[in-house]
Protein backbone atom coordinates (compact mmCIF):
# COMPACT_ATOMS: atom_id res chain seq x y z
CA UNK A 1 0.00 0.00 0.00
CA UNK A 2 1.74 3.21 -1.03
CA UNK A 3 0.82 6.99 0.13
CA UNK A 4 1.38 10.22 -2.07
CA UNK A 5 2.16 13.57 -1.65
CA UNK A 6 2.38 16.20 -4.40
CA UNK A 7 1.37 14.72 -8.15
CA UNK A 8 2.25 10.69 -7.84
CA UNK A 9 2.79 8.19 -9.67
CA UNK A 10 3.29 4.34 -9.18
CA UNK A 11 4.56 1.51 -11.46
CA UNK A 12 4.28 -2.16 -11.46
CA UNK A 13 5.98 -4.31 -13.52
CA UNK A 14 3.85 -7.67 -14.26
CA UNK A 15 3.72 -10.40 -16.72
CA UNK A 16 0.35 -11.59 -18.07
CA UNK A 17 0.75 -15.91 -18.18
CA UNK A 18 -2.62 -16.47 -18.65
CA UNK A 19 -4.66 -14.65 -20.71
CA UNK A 20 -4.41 -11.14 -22.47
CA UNK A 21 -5.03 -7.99 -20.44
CA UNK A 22 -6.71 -4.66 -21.03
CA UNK A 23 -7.14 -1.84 -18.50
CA UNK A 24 -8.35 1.72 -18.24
CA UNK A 25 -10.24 2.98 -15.32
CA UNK A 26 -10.35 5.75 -13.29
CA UNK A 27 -11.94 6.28 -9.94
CA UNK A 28 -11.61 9.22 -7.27
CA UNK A 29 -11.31 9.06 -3.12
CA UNK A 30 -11.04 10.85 -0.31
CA UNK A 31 -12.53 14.06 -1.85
CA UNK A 32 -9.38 15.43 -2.76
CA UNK A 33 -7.98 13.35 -4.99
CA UNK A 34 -8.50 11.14 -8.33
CA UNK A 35 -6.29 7.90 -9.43
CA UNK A 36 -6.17 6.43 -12.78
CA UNK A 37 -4.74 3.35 -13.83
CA UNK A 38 -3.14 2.63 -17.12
CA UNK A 39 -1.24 -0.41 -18.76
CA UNK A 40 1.47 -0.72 -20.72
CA UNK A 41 0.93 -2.18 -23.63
CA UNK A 42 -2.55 -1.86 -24.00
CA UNK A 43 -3.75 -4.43 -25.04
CA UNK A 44 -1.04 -7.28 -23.78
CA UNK A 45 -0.53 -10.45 -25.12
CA UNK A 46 -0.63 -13.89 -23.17
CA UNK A 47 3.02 -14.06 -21.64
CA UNK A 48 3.98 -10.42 -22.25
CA UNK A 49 5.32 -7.96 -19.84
CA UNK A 50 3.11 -5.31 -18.64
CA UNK A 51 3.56 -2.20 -16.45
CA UNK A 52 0.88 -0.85 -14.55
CA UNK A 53 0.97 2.62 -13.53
CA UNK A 54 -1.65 4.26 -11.13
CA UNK A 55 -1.31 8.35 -11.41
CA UNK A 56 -2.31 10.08 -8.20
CA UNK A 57 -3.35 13.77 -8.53
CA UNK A 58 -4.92 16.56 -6.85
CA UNK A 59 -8.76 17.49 -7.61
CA UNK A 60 -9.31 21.71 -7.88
CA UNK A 61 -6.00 22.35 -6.00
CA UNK A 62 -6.01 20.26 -3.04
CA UNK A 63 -3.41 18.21 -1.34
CA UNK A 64 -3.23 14.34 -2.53
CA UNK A 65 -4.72 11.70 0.09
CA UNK A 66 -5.49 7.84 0.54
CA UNK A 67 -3.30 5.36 -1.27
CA UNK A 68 -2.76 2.67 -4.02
CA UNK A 69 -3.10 -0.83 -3.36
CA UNK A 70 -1.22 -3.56 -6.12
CA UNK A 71 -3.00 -7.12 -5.37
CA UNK A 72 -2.18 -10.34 -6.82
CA UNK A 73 -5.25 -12.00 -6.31
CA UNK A 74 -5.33 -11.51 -2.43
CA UNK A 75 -1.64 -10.83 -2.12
CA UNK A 76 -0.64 -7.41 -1.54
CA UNK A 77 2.02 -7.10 -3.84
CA UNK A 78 2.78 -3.15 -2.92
CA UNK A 79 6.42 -3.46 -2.01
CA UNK A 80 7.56 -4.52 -5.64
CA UNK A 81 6.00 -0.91 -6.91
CA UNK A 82 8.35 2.15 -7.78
CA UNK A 83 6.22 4.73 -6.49
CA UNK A 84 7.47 8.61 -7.01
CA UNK A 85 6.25 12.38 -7.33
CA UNK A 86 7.18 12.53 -11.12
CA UNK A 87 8.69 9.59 -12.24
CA UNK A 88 9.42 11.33 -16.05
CA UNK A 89 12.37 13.00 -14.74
CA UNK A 90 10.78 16.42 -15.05
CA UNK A 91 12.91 19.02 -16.49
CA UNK A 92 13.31 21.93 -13.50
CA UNK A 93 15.04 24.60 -15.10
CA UNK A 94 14.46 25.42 -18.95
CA UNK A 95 16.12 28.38 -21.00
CA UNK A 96 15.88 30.24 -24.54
CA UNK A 97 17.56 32.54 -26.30
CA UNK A 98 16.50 35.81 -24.08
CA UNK A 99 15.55 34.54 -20.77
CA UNK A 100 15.88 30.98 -18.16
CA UNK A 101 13.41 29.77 -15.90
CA UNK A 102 13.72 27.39 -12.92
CA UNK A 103 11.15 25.63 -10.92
CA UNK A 104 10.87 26.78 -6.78
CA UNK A 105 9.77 23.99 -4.13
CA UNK A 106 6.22 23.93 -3.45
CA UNK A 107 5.10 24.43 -7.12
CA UNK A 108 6.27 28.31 -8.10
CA UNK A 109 8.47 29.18 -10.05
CA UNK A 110 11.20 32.33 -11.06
CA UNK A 111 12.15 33.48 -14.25
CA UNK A 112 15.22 36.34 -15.49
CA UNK A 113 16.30 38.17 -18.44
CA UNK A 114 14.23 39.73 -20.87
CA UNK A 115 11.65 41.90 -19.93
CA UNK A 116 7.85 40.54 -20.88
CA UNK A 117 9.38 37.05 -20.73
CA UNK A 118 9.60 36.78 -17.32
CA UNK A 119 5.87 35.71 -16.27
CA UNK A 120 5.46 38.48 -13.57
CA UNK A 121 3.30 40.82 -14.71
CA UNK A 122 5.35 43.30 -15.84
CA UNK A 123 7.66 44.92 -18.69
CA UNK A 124 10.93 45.28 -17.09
CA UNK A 125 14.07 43.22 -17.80
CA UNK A 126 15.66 41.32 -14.94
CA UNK A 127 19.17 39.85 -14.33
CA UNK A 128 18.19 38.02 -11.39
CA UNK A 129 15.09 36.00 -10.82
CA UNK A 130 12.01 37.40 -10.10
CA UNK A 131 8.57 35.02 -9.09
CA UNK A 132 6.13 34.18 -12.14
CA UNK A 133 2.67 35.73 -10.93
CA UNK A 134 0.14 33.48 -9.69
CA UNK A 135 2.05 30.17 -11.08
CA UNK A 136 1.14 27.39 -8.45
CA UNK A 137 1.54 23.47 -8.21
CA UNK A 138 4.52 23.76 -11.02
CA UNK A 139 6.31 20.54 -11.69
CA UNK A 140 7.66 20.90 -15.34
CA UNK A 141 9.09 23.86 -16.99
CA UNK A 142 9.96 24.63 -20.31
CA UNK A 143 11.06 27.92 -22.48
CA UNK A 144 10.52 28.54 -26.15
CA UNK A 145 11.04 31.43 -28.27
CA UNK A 146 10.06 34.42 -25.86
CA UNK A 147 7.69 32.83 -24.18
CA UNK A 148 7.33 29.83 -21.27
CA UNK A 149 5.01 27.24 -20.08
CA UNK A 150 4.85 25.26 -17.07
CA UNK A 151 2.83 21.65 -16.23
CA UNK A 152 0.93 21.54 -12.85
CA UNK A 153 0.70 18.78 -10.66
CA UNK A 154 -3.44 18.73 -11.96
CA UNK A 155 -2.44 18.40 -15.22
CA UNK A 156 -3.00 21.61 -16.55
CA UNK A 157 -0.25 23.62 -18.22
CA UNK A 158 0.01 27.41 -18.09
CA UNK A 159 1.98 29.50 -20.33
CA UNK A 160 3.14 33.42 -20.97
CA UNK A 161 5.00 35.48 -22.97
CA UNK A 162 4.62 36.36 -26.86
CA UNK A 163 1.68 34.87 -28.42
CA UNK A 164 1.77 35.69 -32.42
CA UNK A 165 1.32 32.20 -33.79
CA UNK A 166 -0.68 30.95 -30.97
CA UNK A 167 2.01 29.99 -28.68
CA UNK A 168 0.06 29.90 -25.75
CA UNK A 169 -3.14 28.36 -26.51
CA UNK A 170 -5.19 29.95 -24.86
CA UNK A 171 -7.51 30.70 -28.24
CA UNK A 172 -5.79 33.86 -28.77
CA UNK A 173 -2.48 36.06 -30.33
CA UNK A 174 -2.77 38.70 -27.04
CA UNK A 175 0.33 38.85 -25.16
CA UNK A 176 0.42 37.37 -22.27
CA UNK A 177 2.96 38.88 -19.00
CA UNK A 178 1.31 36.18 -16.54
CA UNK A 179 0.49 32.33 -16.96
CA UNK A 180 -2.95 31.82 -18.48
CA UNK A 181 -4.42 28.36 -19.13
CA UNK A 182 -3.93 26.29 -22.22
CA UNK A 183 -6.99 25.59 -23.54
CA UNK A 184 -8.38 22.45 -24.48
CA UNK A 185 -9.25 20.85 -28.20
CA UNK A 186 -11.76 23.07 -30.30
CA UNK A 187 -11.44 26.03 -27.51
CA UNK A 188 -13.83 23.54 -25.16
CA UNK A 189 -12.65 24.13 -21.67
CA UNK A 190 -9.24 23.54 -20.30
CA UNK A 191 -6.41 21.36 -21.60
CA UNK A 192 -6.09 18.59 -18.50
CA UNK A 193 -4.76 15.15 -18.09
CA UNK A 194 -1.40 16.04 -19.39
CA UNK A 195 1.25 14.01 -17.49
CA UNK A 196 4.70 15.59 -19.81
CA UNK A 197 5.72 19.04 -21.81
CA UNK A 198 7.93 19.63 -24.65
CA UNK A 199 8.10 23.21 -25.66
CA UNK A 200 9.64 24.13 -29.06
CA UNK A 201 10.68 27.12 -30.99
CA UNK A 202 6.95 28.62 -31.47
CA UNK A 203 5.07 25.41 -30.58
CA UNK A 204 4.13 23.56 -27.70
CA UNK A 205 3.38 19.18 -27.78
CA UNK A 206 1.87 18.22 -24.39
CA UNK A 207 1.56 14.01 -23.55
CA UNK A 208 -1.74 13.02 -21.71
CA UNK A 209 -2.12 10.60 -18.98
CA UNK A 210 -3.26 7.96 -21.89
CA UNK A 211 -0.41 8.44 -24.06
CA UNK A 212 -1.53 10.76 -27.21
CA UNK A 213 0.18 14.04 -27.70
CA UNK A 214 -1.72 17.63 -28.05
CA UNK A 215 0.39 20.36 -30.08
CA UNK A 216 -0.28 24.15 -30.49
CA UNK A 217 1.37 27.30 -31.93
CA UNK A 218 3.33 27.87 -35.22
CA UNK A 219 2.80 25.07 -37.73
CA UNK A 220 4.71 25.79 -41.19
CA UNK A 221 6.48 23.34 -40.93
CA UNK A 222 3.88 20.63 -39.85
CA UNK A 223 5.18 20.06 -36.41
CA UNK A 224 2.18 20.27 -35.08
CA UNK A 225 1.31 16.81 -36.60
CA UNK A 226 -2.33 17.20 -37.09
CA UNK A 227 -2.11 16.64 -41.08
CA UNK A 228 -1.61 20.06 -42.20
CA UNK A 229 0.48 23.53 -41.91
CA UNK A 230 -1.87 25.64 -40.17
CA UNK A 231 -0.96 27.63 -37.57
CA UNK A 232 -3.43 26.33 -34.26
CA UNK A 233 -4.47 28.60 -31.60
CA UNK A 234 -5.46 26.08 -29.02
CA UNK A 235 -4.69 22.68 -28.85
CA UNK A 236 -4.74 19.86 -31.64
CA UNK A 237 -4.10 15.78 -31.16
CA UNK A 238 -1.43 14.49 -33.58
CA UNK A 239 -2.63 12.03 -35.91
CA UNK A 240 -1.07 8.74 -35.92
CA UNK A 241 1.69 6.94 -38.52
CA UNK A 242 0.96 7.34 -42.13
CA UNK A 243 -2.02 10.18 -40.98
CA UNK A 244 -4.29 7.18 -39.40
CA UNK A 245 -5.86 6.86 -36.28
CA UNK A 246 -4.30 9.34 -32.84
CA UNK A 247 -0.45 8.96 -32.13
CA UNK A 248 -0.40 7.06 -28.81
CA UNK A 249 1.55 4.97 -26.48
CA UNK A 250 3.74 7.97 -25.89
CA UNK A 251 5.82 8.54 -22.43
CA UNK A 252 7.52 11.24 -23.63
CA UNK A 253 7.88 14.81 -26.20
CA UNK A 254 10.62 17.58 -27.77
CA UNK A 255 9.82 19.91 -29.61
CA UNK A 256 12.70 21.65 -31.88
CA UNK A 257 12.55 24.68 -34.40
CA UNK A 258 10.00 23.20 -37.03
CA UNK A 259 9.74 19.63 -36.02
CA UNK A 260 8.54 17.64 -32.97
CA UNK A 261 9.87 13.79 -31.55
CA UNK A 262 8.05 11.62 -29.02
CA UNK A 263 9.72 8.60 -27.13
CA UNK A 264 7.64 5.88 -27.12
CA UNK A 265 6.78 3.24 -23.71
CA UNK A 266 8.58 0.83 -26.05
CA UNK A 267 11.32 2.96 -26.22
CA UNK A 268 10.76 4.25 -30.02
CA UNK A 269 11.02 7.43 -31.33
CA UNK A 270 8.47 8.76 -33.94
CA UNK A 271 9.21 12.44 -35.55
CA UNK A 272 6.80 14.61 -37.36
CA UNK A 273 7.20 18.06 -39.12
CA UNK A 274 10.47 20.37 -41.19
CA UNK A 275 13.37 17.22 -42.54
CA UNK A 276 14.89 20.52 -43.98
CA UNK A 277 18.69 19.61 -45.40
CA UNK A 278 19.71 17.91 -42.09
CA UNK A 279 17.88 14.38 -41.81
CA UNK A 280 16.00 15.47 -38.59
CA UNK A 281 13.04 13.12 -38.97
CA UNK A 282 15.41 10.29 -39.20
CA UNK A 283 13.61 8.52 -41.58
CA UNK A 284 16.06 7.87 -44.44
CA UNK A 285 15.02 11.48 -46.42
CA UNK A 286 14.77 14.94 -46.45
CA UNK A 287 11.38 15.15 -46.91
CA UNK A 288 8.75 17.29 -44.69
CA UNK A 289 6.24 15.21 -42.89
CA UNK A 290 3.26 16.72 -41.72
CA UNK A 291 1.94 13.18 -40.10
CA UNK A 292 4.82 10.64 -37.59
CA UNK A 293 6.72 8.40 -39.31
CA UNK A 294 8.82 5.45 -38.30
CA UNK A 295 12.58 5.01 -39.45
CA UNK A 296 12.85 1.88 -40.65
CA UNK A 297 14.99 2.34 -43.83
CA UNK A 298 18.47 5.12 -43.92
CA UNK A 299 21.38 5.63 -45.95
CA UNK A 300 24.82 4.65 -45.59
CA UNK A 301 27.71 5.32 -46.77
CA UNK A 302 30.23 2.95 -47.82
CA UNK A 303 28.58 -0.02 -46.27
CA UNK A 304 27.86 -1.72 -49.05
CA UNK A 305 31.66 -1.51 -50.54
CA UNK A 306 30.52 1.38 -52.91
CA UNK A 307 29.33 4.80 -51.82
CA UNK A 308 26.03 5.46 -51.01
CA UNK A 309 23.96 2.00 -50.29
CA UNK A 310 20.25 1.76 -48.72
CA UNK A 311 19.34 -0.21 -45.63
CA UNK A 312 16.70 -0.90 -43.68
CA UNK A 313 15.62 -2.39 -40.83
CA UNK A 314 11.94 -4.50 -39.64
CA UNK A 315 10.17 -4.13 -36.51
CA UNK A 316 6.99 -5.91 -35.10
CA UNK A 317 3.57 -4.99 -34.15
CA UNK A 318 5.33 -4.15 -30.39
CA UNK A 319 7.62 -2.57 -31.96
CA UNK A 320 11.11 -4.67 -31.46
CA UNK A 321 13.16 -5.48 -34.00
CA UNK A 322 12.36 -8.47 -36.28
CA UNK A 323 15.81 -9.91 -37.66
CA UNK A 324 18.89 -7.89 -38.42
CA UNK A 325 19.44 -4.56 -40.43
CA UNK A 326 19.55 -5.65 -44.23
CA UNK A 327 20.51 -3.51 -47.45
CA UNK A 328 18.15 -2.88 -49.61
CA UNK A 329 19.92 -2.16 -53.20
CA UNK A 330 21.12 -5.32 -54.88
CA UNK A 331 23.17 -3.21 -57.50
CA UNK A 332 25.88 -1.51 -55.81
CA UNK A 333 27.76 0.70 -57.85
CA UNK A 334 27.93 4.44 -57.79
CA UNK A 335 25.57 5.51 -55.48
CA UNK A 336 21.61 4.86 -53.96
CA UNK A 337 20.68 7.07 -51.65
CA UNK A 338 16.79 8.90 -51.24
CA UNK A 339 14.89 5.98 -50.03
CA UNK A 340 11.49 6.04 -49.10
CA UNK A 341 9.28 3.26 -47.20
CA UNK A 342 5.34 2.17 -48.01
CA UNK A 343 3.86 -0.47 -45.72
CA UNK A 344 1.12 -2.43 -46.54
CA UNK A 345 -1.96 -2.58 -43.98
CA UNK A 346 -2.08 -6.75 -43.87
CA UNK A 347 1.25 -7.68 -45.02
CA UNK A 348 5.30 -6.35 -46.63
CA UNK A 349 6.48 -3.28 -47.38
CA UNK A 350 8.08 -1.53 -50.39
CA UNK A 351 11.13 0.60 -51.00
CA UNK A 352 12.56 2.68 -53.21
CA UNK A 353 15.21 4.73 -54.10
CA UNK A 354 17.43 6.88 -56.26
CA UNK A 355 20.09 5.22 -57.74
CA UNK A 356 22.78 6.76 -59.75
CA UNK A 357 23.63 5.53 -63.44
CA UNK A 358 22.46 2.23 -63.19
CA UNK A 359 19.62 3.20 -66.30
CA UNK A 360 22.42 4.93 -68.19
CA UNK A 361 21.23 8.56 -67.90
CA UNK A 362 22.52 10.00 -64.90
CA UNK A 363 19.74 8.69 -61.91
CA UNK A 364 16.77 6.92 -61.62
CA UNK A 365 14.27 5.51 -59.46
CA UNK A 366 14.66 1.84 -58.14
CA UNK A 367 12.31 -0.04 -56.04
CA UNK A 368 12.41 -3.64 -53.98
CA UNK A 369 8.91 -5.23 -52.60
CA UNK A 370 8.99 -7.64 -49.35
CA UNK A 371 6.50 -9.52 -47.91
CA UNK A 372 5.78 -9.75 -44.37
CA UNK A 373 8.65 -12.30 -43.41
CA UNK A 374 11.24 -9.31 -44.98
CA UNK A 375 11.76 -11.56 -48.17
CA UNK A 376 12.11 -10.19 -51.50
CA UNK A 377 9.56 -11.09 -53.92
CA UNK A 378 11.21 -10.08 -57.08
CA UNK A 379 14.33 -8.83 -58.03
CA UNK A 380 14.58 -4.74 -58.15
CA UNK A 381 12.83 -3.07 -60.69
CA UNK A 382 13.08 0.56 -62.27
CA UNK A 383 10.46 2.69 -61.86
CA UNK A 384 10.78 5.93 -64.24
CA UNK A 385 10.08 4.83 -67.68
CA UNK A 386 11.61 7.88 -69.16
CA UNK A 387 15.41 7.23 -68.55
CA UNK A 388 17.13 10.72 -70.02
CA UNK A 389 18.90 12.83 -67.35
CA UNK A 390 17.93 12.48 -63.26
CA UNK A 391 14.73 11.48 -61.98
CA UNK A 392 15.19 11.66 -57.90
CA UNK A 393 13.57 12.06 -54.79
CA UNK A 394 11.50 9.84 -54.59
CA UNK A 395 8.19 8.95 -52.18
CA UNK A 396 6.34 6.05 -51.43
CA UNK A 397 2.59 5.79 -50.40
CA UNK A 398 0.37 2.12 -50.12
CA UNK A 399 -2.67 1.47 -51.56
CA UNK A 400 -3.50 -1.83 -50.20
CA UNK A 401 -1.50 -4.99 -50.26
CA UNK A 402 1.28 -5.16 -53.51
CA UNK A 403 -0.26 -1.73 -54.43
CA UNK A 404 1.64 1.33 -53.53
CA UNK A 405 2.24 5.31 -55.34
CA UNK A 406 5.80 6.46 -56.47
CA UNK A 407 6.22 10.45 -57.01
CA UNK A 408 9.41 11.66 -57.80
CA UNK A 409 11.26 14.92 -59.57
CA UNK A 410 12.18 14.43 -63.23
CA UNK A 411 14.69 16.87 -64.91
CA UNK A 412 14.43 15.91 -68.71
CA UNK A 413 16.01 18.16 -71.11
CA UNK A 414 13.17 18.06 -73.10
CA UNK A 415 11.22 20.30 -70.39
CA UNK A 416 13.08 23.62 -69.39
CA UNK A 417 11.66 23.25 -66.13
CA UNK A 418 11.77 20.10 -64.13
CA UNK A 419 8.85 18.50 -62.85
CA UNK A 420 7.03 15.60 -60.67
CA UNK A 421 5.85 12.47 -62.19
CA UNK A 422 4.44 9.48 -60.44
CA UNK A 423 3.22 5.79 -61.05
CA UNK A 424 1.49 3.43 -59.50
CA UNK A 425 2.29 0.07 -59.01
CA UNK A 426 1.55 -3.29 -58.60
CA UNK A 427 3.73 -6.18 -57.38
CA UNK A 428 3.25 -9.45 -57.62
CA UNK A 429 3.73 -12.24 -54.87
CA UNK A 430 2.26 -10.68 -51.86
């Protein structure tokens, strides 16, 4: 039996023998307080490891009372929890280019540097800390591009500073020179049940207690991952791999200049938004993405004996690895580079990829189908028809099973300016 004080949270690892198991419940008690119980995964497989976690927290301000019970049957099984009062490792100080912040005990926090930064109210520069106004029951900080928000230990997050692009979500672009609430999807309410923060350049990514991610602010570069660039004044949820479903299973979230990562419970990373020139998705391109994408297929360079060579890797549904790394390219000379991956919904994947000279006319696209055991089905095929000068960059997108879209740039002397061509595609033996 475990007791809490401040915003709690307990874990229990398990592992289900039986049968499969599925939770989610929440309950409140002693007046005060409200405990809800998750597991990890969700659902579990017969003989898999789960972890339980019960998160303790406040109701309307008060102090946290009663406790958690683990039972095995009738077997108190407390003393194998890890029980703690944030057990993400929350971040307590947090800086940006014009001011810092730092977290106080009991829940406040102080701020210095640039005036209207500093979350107290007023307009005057500081160069040593002064409080944030009104900020109580702080236990995660963060600082973006003039501006700062904080997580309580209710689950609300509060932010303040500049507010052009919606960086504080409260439904507005008024300046803000004390915390205000974040508010929830659609403007409905208040944004609550957030357990983790990640605040970017001009955009904030919060994590709720059931593992999705909400994201708010600047969005030209889609790192808001809700499908589209528009710039969202309150709250949106990300959308999931490949633009289906909610991103979930989430522990985790960092948000950088125009893109956003979020560390899975598996311990996966899925990135969404800006690739710009510098690979920051990490999944084998530098292609925007305005949806999360897994990297399961990379260049690299002189593994294969000749320059540039594509490889890839497979993972399963709970996200380990299935088998080892494998390259992709069976030609190997010059260079292939640019790959892009398409899974299909029931079963394989395809690949391709820009390979240099191997139709004769400086590059061209290549792709390789596999089916669901990572075999190839077919030797690699080109996929451009038209073969004079470069066709590059290519990206994949599935239809349904052996059915999948190829766009890619074509530069063709014929046209003074280039231009994107695509073809669909069906492989056989899948």
């Amino acid at each position: 039996m475990l007791g809490f004080d401040g915003r709690g949270r307990a874990l229990l690892g398990c592992a289900v023998v039986l049968a499969a198991f599925a939770l989610t419940t929440s309950h409140s008690f002693a007046d005060s307080s409200t405990t809800s119980l998750t597991s990890t995964p969700n659902p579990s497989l017969s003989g898999q490891s789960v972890t339980i976690e019960a998160v303790v927290r406040p109701v309307a301000g008060g102090a946290i009372t009663g406790t958690v019970t683990f039972k095995d049957g009738s077997t108190d099984i407390s003393g194998a929890v890890a029980a703690g009062t944030g057990g993400l490792g929350f971040p307590l100080i947090a800086g940006s280019e014009a001011h810092t912040c730092a977290l106080q005990g009991g829940g406040g926090a102080k701020c210095w540097g640039l005036e209207g930064l500093l979350g107290d109210n007023s307009s005057s520069s500081n160069n040593t800390p002064v409080n944030v106004s009104g900020l109580a029951g702080a236990i995660a900080i963060g600082a973006g591009y003039l501006r700062a928000c904080a997580l309580t230990d209710v689950g609300g997050v509060k932010c303040w500073g500049y507010n052009a692009n919606g960086e504080l979500g409260d439904g507005t672009t008024t300046y803000r020179a004390a915390p205000v609430d974040v508010h929830g999807v659609d403007n409905v309410g208040l944004l609550e049940g957030i357990k983790a923060i990640g605040v970017g350049y001009q955009h904030t990514c919060a994590v709720t207690d059931s593992g999705g991610v909400k994201c708010w602010g600047y969005n030209g570069g889609g790192q808001l991952g809700d499908g589209t660039p528009t710039v969202r004044y309150t709250p949106v949820d990300v959308v999931g791999v490949g633009g289906i479903g909610l991103l979930d299973d989430v522990k985790a979230v960092a948000g950088g200049s125009l893109h956003t990562c979020a560390l899975t419970n598996a311990g996966g990373v899925k990135c969404w938004g800006s690739n710009g020139s510098f690979g920051q998705l990490g999944n084998g391109n530098f292609d925007i993405s305005l949806t999360p994408v897994n990297a399961i297929v990379w260049t690299s360079k002189d593994q294969d004996g000749s320059g540039l060579g594509v490889y890839g890797q497979r993972y399963n549904s709970l996200r380990a690895k299935a088998g080892g790394e494998f390259r992709v390219n069976t030609v190997v000379g010059n260079n292939q580079w640019q790959p892009s991956v398409a899974g299909f919904a029931d079963t394989g994947f395809a690949v391709v990829w820009t390979s240099q000279n191997q139709d004769g006319f400086g590059n061209g696209v290549y792709a390789q189908a596999y089916n669901a055991a990572g075999q190839r089905v077919q030797v690699e095929f080109r996929v451009n028809t038209t073969a004079q000068s470069d066709q590059w960059q290519p990206q994949a997108t599935a239809f349904s099973t052996g059915n999948f879209l190829t766009a890619w740039s074509s530069k063709n002397p014929a046209n003074a300016v280039p231009g994107i061509y695509g073809q669909r595609l069906s492989v056989g033996g899948l």
